[in-house]
N, C-alpha and C. Protein backbone atom coordinates (compact mmCIF):
# COMPACT_ATOMS: atom_id res chain seq x y z
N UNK A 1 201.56 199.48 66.68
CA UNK A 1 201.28 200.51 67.67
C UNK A 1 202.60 201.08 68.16
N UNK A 2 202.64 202.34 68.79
CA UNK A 2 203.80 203.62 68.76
C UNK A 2 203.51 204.11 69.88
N UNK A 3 203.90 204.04 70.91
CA UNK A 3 203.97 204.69 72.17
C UNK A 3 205.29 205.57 72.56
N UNK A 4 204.99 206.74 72.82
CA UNK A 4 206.41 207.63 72.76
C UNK A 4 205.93 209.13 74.56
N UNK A 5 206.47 208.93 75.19
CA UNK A 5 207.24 209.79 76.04
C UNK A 5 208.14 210.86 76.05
N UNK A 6 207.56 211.78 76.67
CA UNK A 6 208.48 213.18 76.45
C UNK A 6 208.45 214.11 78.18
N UNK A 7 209.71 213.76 78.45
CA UNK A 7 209.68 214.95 79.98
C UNK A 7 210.53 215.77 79.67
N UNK A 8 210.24 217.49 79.66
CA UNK A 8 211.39 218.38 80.17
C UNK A 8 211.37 219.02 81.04
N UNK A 9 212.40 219.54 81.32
CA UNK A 9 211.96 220.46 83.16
C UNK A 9 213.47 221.43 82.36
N UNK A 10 213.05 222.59 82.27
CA UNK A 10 214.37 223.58 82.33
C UNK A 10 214.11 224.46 82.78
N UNK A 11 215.18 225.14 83.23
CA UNK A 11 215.40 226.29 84.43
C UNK A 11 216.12 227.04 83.70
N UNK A 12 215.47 228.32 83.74
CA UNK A 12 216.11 229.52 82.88
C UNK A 12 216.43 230.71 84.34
N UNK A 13 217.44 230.56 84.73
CA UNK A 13 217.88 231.57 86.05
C UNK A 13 218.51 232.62 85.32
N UNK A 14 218.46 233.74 85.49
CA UNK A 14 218.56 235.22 84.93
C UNK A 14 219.21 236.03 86.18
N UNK A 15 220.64 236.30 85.99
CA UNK A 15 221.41 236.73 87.04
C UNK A 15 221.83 238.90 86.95
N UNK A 16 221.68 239.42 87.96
CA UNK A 16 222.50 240.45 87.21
C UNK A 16 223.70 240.52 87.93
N UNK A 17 224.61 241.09 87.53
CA UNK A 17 226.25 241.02 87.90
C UNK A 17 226.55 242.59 88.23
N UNK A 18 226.89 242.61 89.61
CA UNK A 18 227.24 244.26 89.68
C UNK A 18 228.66 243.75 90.39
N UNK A 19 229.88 244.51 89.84
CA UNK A 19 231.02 243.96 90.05
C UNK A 19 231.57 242.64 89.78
N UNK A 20 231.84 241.98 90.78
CA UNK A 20 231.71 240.34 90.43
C UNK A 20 231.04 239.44 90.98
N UNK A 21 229.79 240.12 91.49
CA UNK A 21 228.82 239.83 92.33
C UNK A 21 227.73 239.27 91.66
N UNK A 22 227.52 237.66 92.02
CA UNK A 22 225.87 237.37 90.80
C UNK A 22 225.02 237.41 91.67
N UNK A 23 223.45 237.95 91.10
CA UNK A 23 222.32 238.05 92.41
C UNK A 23 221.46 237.86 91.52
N UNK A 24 220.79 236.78 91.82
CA UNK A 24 219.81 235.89 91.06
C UNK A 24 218.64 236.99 90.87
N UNK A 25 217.86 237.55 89.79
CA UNK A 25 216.84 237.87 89.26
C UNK A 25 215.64 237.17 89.43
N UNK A 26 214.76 237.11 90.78
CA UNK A 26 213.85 235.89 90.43
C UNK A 26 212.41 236.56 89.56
N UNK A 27 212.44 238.02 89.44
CA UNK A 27 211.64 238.39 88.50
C UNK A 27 211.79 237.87 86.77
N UNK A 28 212.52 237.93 86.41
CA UNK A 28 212.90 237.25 85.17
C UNK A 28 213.47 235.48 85.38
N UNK A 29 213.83 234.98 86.14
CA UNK A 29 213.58 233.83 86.17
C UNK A 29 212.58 232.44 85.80
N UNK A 30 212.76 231.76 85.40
CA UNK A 30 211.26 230.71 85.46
C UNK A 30 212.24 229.16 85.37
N UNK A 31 211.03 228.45 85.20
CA UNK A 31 211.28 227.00 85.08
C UNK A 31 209.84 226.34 84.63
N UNK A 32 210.10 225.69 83.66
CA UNK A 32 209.18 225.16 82.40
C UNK A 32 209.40 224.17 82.21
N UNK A 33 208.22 223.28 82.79
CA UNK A 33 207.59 221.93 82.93
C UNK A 33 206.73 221.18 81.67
N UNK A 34 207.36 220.19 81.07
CA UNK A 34 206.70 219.66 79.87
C UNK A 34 206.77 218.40 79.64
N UNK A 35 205.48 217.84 79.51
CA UNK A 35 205.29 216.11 79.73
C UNK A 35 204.59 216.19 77.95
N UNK A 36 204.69 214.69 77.41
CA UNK A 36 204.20 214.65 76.36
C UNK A 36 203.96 213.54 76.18
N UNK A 37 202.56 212.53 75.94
CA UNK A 37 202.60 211.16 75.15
C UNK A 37 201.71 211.37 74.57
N UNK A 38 202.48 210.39 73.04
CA UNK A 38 201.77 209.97 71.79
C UNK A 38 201.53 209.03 72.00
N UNK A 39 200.54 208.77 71.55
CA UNK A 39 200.28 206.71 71.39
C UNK A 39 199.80 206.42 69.59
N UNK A 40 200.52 206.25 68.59
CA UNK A 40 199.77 206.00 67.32
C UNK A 40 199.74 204.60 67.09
N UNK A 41 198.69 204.41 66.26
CA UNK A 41 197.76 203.25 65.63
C UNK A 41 198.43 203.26 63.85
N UNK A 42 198.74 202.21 63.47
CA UNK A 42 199.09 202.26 61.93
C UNK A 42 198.02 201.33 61.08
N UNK A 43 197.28 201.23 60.42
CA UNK A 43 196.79 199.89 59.80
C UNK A 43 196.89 200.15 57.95
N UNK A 44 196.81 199.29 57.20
CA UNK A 44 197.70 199.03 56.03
C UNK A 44 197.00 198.31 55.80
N UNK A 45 196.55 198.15 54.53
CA UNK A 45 196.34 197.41 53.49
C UNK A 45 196.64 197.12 51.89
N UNK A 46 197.11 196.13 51.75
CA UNK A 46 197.66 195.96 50.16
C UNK A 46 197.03 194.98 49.44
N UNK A 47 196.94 195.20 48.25
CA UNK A 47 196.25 193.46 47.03
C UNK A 47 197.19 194.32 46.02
N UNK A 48 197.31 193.02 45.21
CA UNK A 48 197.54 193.39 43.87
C UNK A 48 196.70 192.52 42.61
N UNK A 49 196.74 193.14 42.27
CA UNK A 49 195.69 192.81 40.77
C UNK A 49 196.86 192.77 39.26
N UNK A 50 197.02 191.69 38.64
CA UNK A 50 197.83 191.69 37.73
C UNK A 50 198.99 192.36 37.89
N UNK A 51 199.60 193.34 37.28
CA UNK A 51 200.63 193.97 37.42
C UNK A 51 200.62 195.38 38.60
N UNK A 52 199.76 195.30 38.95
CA UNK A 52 199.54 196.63 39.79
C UNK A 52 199.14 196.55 41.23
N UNK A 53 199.89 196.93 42.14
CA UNK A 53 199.86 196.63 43.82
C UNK A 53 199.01 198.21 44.27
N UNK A 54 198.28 198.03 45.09
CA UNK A 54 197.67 199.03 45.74
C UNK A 54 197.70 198.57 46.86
N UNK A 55 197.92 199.91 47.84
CA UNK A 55 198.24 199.61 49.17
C UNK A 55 197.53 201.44 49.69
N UNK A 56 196.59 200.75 50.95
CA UNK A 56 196.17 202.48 51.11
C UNK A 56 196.41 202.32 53.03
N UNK A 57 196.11 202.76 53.47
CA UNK A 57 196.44 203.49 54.99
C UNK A 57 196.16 204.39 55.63
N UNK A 58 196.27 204.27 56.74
CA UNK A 58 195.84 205.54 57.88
C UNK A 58 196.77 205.24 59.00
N UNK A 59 197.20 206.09 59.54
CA UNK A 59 198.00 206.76 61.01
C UNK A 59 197.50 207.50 61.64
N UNK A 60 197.15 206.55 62.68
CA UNK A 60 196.27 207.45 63.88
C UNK A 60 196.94 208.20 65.20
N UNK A 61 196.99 209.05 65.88
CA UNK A 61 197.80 209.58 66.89
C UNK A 61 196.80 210.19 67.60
N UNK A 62 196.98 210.11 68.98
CA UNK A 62 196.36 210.84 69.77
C UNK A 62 197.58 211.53 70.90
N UNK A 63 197.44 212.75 71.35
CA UNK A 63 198.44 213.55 71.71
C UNK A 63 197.84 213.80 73.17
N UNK A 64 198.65 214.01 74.30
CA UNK A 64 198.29 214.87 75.30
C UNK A 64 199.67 215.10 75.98
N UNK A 65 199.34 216.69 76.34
CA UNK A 65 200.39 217.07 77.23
C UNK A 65 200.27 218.48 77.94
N UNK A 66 201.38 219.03 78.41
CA UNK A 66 200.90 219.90 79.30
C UNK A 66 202.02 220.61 79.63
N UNK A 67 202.24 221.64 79.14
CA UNK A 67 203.27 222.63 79.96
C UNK A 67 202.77 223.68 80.94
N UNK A 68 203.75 223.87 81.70
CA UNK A 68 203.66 224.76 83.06
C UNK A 68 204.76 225.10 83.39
N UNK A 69 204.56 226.95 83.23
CA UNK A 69 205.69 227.18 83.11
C UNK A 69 205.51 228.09 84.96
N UNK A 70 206.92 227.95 85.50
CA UNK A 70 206.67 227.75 86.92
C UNK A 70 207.66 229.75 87.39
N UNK A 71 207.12 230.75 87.76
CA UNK A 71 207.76 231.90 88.00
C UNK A 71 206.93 232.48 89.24
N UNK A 72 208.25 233.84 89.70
CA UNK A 72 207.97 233.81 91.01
C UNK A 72 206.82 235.91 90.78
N UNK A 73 206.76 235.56 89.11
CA UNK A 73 206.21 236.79 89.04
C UNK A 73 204.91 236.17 88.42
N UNK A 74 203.42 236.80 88.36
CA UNK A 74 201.86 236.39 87.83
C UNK A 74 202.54 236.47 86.31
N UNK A 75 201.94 235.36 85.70
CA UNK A 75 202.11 234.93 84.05
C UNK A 75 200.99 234.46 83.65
N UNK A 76 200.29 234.73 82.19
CA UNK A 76 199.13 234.26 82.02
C UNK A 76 199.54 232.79 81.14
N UNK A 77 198.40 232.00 81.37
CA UNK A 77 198.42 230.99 80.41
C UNK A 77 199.60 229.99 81.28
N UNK A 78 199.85 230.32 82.80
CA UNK A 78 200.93 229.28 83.12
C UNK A 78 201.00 228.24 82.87
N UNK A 79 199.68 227.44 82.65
CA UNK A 79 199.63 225.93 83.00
C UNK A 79 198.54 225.94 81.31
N UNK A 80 199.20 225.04 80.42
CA UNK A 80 198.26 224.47 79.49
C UNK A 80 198.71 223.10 79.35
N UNK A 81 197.66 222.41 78.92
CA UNK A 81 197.21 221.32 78.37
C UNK A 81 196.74 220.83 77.07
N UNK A 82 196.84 220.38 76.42
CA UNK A 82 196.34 219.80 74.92
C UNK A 82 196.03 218.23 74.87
N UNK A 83 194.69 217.98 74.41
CA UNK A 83 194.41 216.66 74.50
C UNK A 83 193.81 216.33 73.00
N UNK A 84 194.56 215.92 71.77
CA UNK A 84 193.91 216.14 70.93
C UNK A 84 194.14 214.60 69.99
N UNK A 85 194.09 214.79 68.89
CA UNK A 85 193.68 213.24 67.76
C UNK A 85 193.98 213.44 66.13
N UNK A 86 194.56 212.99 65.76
CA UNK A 86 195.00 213.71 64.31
C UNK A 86 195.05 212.26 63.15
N UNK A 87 194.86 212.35 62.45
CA UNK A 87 194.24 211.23 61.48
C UNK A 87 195.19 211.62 60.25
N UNK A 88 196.44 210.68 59.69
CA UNK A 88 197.08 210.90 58.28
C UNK A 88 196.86 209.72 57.12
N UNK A 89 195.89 209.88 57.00
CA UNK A 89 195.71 208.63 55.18
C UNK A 89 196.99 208.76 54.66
N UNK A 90 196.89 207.64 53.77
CA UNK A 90 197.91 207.61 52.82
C UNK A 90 197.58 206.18 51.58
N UNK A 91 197.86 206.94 50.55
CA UNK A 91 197.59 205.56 49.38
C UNK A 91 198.34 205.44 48.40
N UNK A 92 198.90 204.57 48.08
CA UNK A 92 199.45 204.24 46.77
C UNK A 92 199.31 202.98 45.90
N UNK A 93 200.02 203.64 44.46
CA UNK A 93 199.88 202.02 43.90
C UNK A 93 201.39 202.03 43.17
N UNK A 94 201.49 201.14 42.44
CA UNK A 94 202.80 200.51 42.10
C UNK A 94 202.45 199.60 40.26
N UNK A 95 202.80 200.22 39.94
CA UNK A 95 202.77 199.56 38.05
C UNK A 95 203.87 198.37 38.31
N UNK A 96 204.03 197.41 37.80
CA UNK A 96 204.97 196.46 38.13
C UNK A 96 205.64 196.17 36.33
N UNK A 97 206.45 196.94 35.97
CA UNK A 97 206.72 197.50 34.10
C UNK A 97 207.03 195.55 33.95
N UNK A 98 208.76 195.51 34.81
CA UNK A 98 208.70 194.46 34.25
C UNK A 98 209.49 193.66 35.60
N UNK A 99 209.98 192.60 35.74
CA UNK A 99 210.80 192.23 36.92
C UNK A 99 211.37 192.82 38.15
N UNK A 100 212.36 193.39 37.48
CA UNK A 100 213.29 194.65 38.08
C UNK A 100 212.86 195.91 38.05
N UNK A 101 211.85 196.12 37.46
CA UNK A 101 211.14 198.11 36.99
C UNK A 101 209.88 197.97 37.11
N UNK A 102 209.69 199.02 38.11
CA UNK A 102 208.28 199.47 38.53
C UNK A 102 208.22 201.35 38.63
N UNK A 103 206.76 201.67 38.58
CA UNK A 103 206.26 202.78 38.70
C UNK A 103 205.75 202.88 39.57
N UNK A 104 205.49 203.82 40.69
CA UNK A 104 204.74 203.81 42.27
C UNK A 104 204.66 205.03 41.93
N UNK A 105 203.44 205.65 42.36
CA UNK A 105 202.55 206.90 43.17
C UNK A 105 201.83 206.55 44.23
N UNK A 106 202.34 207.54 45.35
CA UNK A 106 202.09 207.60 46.82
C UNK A 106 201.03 208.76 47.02
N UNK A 107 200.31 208.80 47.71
CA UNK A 107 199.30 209.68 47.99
C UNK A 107 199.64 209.89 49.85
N UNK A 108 199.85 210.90 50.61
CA UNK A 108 199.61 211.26 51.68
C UNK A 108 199.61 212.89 52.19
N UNK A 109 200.10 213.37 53.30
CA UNK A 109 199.93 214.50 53.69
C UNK A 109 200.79 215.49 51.92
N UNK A 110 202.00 215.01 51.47
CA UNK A 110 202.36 215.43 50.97
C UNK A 110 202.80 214.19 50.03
N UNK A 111 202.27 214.99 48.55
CA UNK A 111 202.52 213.33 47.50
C UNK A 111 203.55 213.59 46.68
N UNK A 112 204.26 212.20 46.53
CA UNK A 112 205.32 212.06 46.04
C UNK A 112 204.87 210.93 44.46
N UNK A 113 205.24 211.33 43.59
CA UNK A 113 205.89 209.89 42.66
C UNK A 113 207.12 209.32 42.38
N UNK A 114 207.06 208.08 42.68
CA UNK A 114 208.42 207.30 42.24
C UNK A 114 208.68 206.45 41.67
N UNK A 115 210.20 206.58 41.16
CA UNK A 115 210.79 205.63 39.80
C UNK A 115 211.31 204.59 40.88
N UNK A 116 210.88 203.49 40.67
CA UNK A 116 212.03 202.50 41.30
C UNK A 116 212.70 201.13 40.49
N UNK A 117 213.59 201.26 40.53
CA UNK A 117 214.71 200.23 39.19
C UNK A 117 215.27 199.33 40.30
N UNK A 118 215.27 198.32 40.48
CA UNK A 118 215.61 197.17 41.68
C UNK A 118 217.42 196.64 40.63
């Protein structure tokens, strides 16, 4: 299990300069509020059968967070939220040639095959 945290708070102040004079813009100004936790789940399973290992999987994540973006002018959409769940399989197996040399194909969001020589 994967538990992960995310705070930002930034302040975008927008000045105009007449001479050498700064005078804060609070029409173009803001400040943008953003919280974020993941929590993912991993579970795995492997056997092997004679020369050949199979191993398949899933990664689970569930997301919520929420920006709000904070101005002294009407903005639409100030305040959102997302509360959502996203599911990544994944499978492979593994030829076992001989000691030191094997063949693996991976199956997931994006599949790879690989040579691996120990």
């Amino acid at each position: 299990m994967k538990t992960s945290f995310v705070t930002t708070d930034n302040t975008f102040n927008f000045y105009n300069i007449e001479g050498n004079i700064e005078t804060l813009d609070d029409s173009r100004s803001n400040q943008f509020e953003y919280t974020e936790n993941v929590n993912a789940v991993y579970l795995n399973y492997q056997r092997t059968i004679k020369k050949i290992d199979f191993q398949v999987g899933v990664r689970v994540e569930n997301t919520q967070s929420e920006g709000d973006l904070k101005s002294a002018t009407a903005v639409d959409d100030k305040n959102v939220k997302r509360d959502y769940t996203d599911f990544f399989p994944s499978a492979g197996s593994t030829y076992n040639i001989r000691k030191d040399h094997s063949i693996a194909e991976y199956s997931a969001p994006e599949s790879t095959v690989r040579i691996i020589r120990n």
